[in-house]
C-alpha atoms as a PDB file:
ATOM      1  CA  UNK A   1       0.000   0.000   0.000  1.00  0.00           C
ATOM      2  CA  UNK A   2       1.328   3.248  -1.364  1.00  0.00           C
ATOM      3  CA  UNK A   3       1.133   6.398   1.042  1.00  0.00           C
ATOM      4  CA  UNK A   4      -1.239   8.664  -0.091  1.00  0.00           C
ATOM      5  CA  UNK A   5      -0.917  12.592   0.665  1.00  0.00           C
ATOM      6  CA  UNK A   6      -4.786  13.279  -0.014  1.00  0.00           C
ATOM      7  CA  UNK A   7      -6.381  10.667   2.471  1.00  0.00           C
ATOM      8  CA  UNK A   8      -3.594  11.472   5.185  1.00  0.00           C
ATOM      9  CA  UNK A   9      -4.011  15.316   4.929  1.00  0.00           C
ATOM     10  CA  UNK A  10      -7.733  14.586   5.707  1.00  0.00           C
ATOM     11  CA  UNK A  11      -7.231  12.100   8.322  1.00  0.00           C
ATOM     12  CA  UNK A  12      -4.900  14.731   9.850  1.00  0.00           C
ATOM     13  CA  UNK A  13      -7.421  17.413  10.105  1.00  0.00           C
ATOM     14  CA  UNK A  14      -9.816  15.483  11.402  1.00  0.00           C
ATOM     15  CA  UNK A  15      -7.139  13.860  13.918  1.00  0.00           C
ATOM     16  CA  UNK A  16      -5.982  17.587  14.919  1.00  0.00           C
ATOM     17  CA  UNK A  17      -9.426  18.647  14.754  1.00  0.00           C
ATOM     18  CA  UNK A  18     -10.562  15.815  17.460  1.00  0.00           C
ATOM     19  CA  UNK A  19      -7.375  16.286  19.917  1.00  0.00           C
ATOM     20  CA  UNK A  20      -8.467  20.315  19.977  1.00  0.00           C
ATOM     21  CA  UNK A  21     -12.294  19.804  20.873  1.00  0.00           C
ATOM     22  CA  UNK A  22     -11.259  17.230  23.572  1.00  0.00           C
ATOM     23  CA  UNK A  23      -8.434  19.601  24.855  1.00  0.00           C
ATOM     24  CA  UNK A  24     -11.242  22.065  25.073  1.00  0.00           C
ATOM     25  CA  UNK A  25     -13.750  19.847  26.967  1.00  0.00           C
ATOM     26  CA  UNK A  26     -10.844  19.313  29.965  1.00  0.00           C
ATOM     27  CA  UNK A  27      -9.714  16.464  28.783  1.00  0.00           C
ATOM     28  CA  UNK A  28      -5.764  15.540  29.859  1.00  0.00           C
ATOM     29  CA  UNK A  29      -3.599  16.553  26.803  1.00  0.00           C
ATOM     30  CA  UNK A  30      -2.316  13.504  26.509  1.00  0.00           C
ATOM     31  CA  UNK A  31      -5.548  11.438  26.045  1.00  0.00           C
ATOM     32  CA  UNK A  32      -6.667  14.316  23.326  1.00  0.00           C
ATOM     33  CA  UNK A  33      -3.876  13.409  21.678  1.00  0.00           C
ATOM     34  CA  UNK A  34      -3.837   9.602  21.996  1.00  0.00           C
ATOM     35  CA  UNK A  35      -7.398   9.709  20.762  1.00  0.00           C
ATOM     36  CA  UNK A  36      -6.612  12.624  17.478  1.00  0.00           C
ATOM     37  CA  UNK A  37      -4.102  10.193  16.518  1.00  0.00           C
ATOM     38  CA  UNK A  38      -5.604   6.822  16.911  1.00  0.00           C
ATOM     39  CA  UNK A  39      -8.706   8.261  14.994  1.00  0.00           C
ATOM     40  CA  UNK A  40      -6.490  10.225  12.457  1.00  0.00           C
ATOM     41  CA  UNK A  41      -4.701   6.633  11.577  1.00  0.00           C
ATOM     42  CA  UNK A  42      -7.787   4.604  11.546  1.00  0.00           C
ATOM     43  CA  UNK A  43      -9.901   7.526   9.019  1.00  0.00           C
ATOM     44  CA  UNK A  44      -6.457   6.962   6.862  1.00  0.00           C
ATOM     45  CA  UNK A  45      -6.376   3.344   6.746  1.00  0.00           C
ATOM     46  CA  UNK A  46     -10.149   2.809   6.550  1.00  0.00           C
ATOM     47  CA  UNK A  47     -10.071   5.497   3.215  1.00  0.00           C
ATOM     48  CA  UNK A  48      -7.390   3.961   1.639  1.00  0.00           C
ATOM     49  CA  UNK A  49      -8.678   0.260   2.066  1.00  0.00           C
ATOM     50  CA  UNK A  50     -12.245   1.527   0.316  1.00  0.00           C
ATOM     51  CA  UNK A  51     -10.587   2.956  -2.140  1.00  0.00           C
ATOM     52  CA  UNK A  52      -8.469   0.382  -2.938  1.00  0.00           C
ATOM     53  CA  UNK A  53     -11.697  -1.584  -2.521  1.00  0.00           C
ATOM     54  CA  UNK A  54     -13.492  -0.243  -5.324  1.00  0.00           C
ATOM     55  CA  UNK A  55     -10.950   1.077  -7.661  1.00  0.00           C
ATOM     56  CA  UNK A  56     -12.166   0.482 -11.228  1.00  0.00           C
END
């Protein structure tokens, strides 16, 4: 599986995105951050495999 700068530029915002709302909602920084990243990697892998899924 190639890396792919479209999916993982998405999965990023929505990882960073994540990490800043929990930061905001008193969460410890490092769980916000455990969570923005485990969610960031599994929206990259999970776009990736569909599209490699269904690629014409």
């Amino acid at each position: 599986m190639r890396f792919r700068e479209g999916p993982a530029i998405g999965a990023m915002i929505i990882g960073v995105g994540l990490a800043f709302l929990m930061n905001r909602a008193d969460f410890p920084l490092w769980q916000s951050l455990g969570a923005g990243i485990a969610v960031g990697l599994a929206d990259y892998f999970f776009i990736v495999l569909i599209q490699e899924r269904f690629r014409k």
